[in-house]
Protein backbone atom coordinates (compact mmCIF):
# COMPACT_ATOMS: atom_id res chain seq x y z
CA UNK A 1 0.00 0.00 0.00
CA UNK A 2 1.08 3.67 -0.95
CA UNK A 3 0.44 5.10 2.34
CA UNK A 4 0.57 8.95 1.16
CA UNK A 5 -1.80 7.86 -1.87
CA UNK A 6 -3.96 6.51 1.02
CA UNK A 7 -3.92 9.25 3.30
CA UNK A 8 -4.34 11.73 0.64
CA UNK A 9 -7.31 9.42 -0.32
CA UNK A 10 -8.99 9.40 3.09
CA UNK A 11 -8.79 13.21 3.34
CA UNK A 12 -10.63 14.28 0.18
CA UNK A 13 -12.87 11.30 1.12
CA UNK A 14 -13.57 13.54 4.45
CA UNK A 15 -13.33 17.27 2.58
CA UNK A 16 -15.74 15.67 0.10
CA UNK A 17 -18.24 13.65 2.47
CA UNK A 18 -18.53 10.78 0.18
CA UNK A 19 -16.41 8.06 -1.69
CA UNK A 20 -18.30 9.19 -4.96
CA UNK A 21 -17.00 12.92 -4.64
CA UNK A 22 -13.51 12.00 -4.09
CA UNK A 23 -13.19 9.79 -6.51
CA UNK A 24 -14.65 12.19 -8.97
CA UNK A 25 -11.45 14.68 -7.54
CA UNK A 26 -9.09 12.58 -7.49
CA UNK A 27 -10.13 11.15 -10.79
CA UNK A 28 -10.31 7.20 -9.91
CA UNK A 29 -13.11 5.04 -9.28
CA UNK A 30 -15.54 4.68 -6.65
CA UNK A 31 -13.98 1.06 -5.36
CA UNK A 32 -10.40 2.64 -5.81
CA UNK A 33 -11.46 5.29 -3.29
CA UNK A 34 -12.99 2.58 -0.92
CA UNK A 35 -10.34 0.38 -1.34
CA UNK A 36 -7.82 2.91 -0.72
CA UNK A 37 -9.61 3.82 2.74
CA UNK A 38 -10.35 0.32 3.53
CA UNK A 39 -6.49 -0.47 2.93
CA UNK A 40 -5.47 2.20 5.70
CA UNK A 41 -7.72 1.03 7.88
CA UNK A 42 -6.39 -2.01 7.89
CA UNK A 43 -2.61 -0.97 7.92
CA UNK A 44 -3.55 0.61 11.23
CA UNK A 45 -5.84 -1.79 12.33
CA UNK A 46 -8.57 0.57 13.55
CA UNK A 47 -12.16 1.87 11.83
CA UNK A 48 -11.54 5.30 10.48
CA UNK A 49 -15.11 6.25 9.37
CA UNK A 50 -18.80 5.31 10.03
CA UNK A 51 -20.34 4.55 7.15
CA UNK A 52 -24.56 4.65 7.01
CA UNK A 53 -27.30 5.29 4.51
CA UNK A 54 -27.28 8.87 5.63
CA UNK A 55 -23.44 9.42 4.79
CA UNK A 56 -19.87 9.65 6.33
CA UNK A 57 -18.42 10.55 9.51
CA UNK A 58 -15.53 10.57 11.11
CA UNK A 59 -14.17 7.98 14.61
CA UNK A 60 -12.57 9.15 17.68
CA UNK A 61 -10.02 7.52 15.84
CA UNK A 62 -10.23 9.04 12.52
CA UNK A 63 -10.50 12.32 14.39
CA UNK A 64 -7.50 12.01 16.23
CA UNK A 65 -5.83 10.35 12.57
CA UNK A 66 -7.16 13.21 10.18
CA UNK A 67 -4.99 16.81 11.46
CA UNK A 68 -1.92 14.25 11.64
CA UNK A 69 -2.52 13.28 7.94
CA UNK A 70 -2.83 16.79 6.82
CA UNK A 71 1.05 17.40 8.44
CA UNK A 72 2.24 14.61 6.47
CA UNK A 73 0.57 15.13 3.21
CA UNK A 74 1.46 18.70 3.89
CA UNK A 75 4.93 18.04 4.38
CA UNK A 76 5.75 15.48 1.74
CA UNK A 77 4.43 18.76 -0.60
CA UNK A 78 6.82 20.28 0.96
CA UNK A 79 9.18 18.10 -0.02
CA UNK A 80 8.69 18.12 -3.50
CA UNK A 81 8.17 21.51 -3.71
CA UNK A 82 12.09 22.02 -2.55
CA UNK A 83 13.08 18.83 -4.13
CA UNK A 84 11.61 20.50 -7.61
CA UNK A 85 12.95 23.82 -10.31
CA UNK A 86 12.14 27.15 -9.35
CA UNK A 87 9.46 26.90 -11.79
CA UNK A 88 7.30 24.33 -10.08
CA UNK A 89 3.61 24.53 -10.80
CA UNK A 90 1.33 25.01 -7.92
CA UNK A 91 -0.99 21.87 -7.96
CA UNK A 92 -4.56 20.79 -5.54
CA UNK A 93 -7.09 22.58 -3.86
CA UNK A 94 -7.04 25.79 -1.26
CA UNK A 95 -9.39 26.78 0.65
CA UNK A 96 -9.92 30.66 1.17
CA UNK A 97 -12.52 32.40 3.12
CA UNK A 98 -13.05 35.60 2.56
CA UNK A 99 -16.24 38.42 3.41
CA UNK A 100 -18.30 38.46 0.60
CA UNK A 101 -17.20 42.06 -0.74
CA UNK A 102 -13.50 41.26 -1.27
CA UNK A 103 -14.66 37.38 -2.69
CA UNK A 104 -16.24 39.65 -5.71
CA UNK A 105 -12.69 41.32 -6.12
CA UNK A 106 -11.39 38.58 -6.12
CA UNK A 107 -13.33 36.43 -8.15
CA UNK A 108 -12.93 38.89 -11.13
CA UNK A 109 -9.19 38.18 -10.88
CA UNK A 110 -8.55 34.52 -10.09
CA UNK A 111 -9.14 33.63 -13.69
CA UNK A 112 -5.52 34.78 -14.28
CA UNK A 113 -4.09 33.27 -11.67
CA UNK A 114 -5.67 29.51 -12.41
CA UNK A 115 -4.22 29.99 -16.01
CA UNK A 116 -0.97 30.26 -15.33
CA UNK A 117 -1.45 27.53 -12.87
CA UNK A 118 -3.55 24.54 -14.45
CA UNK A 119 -3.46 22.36 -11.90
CA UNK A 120 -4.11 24.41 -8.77
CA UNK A 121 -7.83 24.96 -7.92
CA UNK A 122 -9.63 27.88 -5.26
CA UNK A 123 -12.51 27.15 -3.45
CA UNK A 124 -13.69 30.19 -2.54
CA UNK A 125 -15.94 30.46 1.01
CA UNK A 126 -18.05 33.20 1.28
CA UNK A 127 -18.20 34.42 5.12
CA UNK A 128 -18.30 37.83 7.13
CA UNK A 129 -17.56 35.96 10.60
CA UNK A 130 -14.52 34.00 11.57
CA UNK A 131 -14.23 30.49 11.35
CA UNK A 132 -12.62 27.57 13.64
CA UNK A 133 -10.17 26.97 10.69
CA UNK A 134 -8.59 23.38 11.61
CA UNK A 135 -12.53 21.66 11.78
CA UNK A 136 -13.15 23.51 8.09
CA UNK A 137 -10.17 22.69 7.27
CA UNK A 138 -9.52 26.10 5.43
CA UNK A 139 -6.35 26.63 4.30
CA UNK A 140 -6.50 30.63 4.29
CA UNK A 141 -9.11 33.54 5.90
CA UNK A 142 -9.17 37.03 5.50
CA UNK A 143 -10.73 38.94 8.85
CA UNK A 144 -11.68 42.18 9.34
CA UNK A 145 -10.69 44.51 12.36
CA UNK A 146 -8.69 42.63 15.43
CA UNK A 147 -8.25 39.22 15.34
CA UNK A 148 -8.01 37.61 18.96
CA UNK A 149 -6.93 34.09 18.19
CA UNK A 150 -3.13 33.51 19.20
CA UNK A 151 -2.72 30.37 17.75
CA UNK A 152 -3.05 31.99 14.19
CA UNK A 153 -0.44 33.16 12.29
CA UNK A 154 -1.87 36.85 11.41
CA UNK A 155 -0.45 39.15 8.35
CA UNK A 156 -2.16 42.09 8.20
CA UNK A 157 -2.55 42.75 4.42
CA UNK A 158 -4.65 46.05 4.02
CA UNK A 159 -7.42 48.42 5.24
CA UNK A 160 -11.24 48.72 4.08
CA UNK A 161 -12.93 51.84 2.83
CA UNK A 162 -16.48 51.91 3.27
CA UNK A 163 -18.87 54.38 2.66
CA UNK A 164 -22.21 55.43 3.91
CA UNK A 165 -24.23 55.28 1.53
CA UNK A 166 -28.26 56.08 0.30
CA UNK A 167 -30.33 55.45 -3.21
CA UNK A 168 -31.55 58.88 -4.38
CA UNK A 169 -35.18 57.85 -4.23
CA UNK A 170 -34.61 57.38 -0.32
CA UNK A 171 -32.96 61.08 -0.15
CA UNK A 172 -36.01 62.31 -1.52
CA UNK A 173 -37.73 61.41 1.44
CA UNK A 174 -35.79 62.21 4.02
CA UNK A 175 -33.03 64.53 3.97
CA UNK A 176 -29.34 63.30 4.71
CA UNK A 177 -27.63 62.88 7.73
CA UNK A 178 -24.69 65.62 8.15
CA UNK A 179 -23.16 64.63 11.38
CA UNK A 180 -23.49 60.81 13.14
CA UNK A 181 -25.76 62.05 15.57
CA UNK A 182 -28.40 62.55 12.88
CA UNK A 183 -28.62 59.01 11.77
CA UNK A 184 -30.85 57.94 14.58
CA UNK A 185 -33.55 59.79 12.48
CA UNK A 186 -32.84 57.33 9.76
CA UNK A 187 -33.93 54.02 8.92
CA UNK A 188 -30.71 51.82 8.86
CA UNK A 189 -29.07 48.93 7.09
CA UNK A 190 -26.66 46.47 8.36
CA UNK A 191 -24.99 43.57 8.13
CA UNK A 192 -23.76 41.83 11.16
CA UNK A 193 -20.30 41.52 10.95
CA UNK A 194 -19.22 39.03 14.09
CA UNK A 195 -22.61 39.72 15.25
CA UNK A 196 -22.46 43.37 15.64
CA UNK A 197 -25.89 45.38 14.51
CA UNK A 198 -26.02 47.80 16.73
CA UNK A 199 -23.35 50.62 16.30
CA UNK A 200 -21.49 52.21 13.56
CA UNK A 201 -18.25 54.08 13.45
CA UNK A 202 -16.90 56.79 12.10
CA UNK A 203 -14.31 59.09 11.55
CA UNK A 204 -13.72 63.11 10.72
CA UNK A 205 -9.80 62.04 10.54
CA UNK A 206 -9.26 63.50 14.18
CA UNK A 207 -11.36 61.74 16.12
CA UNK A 208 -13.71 58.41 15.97
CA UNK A 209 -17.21 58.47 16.71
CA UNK A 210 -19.70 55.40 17.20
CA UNK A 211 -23.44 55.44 16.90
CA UNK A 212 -25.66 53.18 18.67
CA UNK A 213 -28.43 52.03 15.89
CA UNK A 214 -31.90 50.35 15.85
CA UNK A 215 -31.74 48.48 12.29
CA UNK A 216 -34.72 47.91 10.40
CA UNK A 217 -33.23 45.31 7.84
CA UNK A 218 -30.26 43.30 9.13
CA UNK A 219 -28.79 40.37 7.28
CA UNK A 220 -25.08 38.40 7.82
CA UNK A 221 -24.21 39.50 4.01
CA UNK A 222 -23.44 42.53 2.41
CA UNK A 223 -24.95 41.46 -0.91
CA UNK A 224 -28.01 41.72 0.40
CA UNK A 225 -27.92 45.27 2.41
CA UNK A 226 -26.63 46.63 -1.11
CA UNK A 227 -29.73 45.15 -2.94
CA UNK A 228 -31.75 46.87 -0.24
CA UNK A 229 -30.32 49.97 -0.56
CA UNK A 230 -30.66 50.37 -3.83
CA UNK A 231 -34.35 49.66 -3.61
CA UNK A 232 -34.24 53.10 -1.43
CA UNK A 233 -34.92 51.45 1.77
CA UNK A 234 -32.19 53.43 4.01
CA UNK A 235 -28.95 54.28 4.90
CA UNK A 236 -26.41 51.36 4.80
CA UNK A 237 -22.46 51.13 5.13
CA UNK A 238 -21.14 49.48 2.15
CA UNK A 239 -17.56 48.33 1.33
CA UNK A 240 -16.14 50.54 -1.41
CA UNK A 241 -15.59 47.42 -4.24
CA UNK A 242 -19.48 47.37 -3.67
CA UNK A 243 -20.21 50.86 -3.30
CA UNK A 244 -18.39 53.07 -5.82
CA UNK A 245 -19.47 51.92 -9.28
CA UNK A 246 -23.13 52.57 -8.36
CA UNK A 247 -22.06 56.01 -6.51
CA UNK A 248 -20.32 56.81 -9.78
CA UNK A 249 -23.26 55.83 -11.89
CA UNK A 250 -25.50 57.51 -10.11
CA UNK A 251 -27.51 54.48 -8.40
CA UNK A 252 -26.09 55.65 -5.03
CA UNK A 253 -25.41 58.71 -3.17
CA UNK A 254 -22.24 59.45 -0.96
CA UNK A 255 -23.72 60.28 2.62
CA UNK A 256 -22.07 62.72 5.25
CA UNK A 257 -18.81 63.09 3.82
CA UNK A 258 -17.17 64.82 6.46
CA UNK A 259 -17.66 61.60 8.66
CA UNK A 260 -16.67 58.25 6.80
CA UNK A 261 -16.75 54.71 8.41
CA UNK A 262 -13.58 53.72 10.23
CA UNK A 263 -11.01 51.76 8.47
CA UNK A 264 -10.25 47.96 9.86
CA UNK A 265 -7.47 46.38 9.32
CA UNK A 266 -7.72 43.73 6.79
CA UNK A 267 -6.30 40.37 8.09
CA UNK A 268 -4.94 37.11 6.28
CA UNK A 269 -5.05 34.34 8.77
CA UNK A 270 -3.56 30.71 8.38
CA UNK A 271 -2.49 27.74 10.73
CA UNK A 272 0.89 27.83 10.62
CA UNK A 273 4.18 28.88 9.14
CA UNK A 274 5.83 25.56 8.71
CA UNK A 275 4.94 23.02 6.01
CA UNK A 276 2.95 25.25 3.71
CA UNK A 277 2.45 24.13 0.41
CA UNK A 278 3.20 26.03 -2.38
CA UNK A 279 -0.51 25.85 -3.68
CA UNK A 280 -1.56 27.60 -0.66
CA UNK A 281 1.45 30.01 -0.84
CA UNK A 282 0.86 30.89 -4.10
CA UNK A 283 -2.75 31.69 -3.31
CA UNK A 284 -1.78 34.14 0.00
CA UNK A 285 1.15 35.36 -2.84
CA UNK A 286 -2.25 36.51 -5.34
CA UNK A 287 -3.90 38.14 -2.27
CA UNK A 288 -1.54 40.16 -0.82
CA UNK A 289 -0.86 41.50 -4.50
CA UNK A 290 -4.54 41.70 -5.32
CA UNK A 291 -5.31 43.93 -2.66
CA UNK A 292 -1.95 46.02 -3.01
CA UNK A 293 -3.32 46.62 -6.52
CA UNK A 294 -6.51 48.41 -5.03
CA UNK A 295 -5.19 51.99 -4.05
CA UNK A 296 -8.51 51.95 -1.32
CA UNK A 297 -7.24 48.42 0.43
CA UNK A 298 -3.22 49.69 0.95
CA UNK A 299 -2.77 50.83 4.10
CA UNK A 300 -1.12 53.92 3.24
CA UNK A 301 -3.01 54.79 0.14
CA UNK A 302 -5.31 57.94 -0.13
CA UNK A 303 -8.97 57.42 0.22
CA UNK A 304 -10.64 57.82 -3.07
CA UNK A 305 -12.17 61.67 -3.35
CA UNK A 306 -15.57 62.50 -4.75
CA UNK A 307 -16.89 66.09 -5.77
């Protein structure tokens, strides 16, 4: 038995949740995969997964088994990543969670990316709220404002821009905030970010100011406070890769522009430093540069000016 064939086996056969899906990955057969699994469960003479009509799961055992595999399959990458040229092609799967706003950045750009690299692929995860990243098994996560977990390795890689925002048809019926303290007049949009609805912050660029708000429409994406707004049904802070082609074209209106949202730090997270592979290097190598490109995102770039 190949036992890095097998343990690479076992965990897409847990990523996946079925023998079916990782053999379609991996490209083999359905009784390869099971095979494969049953084979290192029998090299280590313990059950490794429950099998029943309603799908997989993992032992105590396999649960104990699966981070260990991940070091060695990680590390034998490694391995032939230094063993190989300088030109060596980044090749399987990454993981990257990111809040929704920067996924649509990057999304426009990964095309370019997977060209030049056939064989590496990017699952992209959608998510404004931090994850546990060893259970999901995510290989990258980008966090906004402070990140608390010490056991992360943390590379801060930017700054958002928001603005606060308004469709014209809601101006017409009620007349703009000019200072924070006016927006408790307002009907309000939000998203809960890490479960925060209730205040908003701001900054003059001498001094921040938060506001306590009473939402009417909250939701845990930003895709759908944008939709909302743009229906004219109130005030909402939007991320500026949302935000500014619709303030450009018209569609939205730049709110109290003396006071704009506070900046947070934007925040690539991973497990460790050791062992990475160079498919997920390659991928934090694309984000760091994709959000150096965007003059709003650097952390000493200007924010962008409107008349």
């Amino acid at each position: 038995m190949d036992i890095v064939s097998a343990l690479r086996t076992f965990q897409r056969v847990v990523e996946t949740g079925s023998f079916s899906a990782a053999a379609h990955d991996l490209d083999v057969t359905q009784p390869a995969v099971s095979r494969q699994v049953a084979a290192l469960e029998g090299h280590f003479a313990t059950r490794l997964l429950h099998r029943t009509t309603s799908g997989l799961s993992l032992t105590a055992e396999g649960e104990r088994m699966l981070p260990m595999a991940m070091r060695i399959l990680e590390a034998v990458e490694e391995l032939g990543d230094a063993a190989g040229s300088d030109g060596a092609m980044a090749s399987g799967k990454v993981r990257l969670s990111v809040p929704a706003p920067l996924g649509l950045y990057l999304s426009d750009r990964l095309g370019a990316l997977l060209a030049v690299h056939p064989k590496l692929s990017v699952e992209l995860i959608f998510r404004e709220q931090s994850s546990d990243m060893i259970e999901e098994r995510l290989d990258l996560e980008v966090r906004l404002g402070s990140v608390a977990d010490s056991s992360l390795v943390c590379r801060r890689i930017g700054w958002t821009t928001a603005f606060l925002v308004a469709s014209p048809a809601y101006l017409a019926r009620k007349a703009p905030p000019r200072t924070p303290k006016e927006i408790k007049d307002h009907e309000c949009l939000c998203y809960s970010r890490a479960g925060d609805a209730c205040s908003w912050s701001f900054s003059n660029g001498s001094e921040d100011i938060s506001v306590r708000i009473s939402p009417r429409l909250t939701a845990c994406n930003t895709v759908a406070i944008h939709r909302a707004a743009l229906a004219g049904a109130g005030l909402a802070v939007l991320s500026h890769i949302i935000a500014m082609p619709d303030i450009a074209a018209g569609r939205l209106v730049l709110v109290m522009k003396d006071f704009q949202p506070s900046r947070l730090p934007v925040t690539v997270v991973y497990p460790s430093r050791r062992n990475m592979p160079l498919r997920v290097k390659t991928v934090l190598d694309f984000l760091i540069d994709a959000i150096g490109q965007d003059q709003s995102m650097r952390a000493s770039g200007a924010d962008p000016q409107w008349n």
